[in-house]
C-alpha atoms as a PDB file:
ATOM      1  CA  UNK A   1     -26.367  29.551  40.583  1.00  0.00           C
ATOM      2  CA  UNK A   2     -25.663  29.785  37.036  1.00  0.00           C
ATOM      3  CA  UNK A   3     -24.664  25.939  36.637  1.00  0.00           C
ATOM      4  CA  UNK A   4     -28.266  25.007  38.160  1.00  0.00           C
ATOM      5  CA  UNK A   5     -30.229  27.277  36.058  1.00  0.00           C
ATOM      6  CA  UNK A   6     -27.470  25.516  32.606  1.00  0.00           C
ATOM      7  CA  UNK A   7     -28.871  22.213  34.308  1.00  0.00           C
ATOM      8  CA  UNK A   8     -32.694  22.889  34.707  1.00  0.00           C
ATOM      9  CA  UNK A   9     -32.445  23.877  31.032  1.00  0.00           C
ATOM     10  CA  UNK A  10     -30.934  20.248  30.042  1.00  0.00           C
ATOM     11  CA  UNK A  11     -33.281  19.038  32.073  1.00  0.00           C
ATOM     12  CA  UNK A  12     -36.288  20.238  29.950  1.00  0.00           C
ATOM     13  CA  UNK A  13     -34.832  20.052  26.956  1.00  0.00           C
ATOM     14  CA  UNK A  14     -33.185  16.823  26.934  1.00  0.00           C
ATOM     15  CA  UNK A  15     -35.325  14.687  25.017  1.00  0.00           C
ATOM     16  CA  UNK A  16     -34.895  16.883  21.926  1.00  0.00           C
ATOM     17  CA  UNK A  17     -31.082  16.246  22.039  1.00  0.00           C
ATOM     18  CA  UNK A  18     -31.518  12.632  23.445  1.00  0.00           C
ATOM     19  CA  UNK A  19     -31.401  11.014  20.005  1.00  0.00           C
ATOM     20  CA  UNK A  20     -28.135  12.835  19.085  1.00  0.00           C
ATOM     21  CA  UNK A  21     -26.044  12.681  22.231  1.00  0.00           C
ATOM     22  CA  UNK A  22     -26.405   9.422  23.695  1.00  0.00           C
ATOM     23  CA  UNK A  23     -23.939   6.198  24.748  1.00  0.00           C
ATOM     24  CA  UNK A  24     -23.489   3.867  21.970  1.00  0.00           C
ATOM     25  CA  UNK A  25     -23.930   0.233  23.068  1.00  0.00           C
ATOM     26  CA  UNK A  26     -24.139  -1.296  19.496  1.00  0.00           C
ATOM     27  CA  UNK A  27     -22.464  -1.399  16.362  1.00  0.00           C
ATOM     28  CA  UNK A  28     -25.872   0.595  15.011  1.00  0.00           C
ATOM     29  CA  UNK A  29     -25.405   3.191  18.087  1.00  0.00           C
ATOM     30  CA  UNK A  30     -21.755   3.374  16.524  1.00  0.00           C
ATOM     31  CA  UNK A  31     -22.872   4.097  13.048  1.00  0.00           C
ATOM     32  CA  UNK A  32     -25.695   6.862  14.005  1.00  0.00           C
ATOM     33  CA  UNK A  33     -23.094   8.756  16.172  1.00  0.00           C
ATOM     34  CA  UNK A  34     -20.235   8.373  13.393  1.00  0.00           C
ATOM     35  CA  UNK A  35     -22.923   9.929  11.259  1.00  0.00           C
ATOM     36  CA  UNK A  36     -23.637  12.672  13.641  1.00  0.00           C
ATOM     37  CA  UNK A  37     -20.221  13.754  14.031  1.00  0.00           C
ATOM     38  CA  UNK A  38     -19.702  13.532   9.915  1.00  0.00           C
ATOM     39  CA  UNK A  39     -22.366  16.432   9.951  1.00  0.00           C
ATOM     40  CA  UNK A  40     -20.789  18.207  12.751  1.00  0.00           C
ATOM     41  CA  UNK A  41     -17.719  18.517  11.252  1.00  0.00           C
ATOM     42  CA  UNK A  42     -19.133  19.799   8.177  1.00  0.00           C
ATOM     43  CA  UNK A  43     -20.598  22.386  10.134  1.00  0.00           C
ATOM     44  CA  UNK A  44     -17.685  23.067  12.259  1.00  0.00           C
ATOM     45  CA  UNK A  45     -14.433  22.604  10.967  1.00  0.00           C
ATOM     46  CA  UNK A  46     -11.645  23.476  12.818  1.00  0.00           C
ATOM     47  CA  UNK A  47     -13.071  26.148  14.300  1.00  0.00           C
ATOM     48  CA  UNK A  48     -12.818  25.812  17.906  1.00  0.00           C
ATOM     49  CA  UNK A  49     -14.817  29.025  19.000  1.00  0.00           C
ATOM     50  CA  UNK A  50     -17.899  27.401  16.658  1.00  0.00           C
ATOM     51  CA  UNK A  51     -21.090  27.234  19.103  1.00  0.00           C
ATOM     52  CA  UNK A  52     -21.289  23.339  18.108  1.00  0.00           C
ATOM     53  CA  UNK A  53     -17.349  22.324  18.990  1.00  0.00           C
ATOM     54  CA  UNK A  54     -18.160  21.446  22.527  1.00  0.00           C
ATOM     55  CA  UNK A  55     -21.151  18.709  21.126  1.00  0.00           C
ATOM     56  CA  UNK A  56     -18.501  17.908  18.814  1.00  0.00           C
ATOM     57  CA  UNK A  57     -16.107  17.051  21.353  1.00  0.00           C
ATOM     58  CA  UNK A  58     -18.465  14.705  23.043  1.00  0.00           C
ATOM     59  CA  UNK A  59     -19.904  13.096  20.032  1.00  0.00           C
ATOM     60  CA  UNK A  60     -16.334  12.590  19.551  1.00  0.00           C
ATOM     61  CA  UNK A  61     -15.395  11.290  22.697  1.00  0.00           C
ATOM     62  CA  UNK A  62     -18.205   8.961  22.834  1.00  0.00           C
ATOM     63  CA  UNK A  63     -17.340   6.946  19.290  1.00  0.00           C
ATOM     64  CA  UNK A  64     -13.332   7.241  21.049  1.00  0.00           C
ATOM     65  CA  UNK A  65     -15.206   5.063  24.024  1.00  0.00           C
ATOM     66  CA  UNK A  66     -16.994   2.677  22.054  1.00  0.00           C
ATOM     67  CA  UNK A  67     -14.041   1.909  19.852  1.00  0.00           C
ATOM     68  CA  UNK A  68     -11.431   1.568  22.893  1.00  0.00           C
ATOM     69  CA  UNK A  69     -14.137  -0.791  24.073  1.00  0.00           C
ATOM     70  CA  UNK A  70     -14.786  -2.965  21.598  1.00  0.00           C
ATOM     71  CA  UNK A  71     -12.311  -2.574  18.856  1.00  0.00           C
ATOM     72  CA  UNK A  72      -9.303  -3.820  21.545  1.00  0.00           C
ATOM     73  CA  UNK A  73      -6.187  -3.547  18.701  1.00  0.00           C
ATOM     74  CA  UNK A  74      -7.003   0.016  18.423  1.00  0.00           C
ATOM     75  CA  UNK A  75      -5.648   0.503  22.161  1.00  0.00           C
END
């Protein structure tokens, strides 16, 4: 029951995260998120118990897509 209730809550509250988590589908998505993460490491660092390391993570994993995607000699 937990996960529903975690869900319901994105639910409501996703358009005030919508501009920071998002797919990147152009070079200007790109440059937003790489500036998102910038500030997210700041705040995190390395430490992996910080409250923002998961949105990290996906921030992360998101520019990782992008750039496998479009930047091909990277792969």
């Amino acid at each position: 029951m937990m996960q529903i209730l975690n869900l319901d809550q994105t639910i409501t509250n996703w358009s005030t995260i919508a501009d920071s988590v998002f797919v990147p589908h152009t070079e200007a998505d790109y440059d937003r998120l790489v500036a998102i993460l910038d500030r997210l490491i700041d705040q995190v660092g390395e430490d992996e118990n910080h409250p923002l390391a998961s949105l990290m993570e996906v921030v992360s994993a998101l520019i990782e897509n992008y750039e496998i995607a479009t930047i091909p000699e990277l792969v």
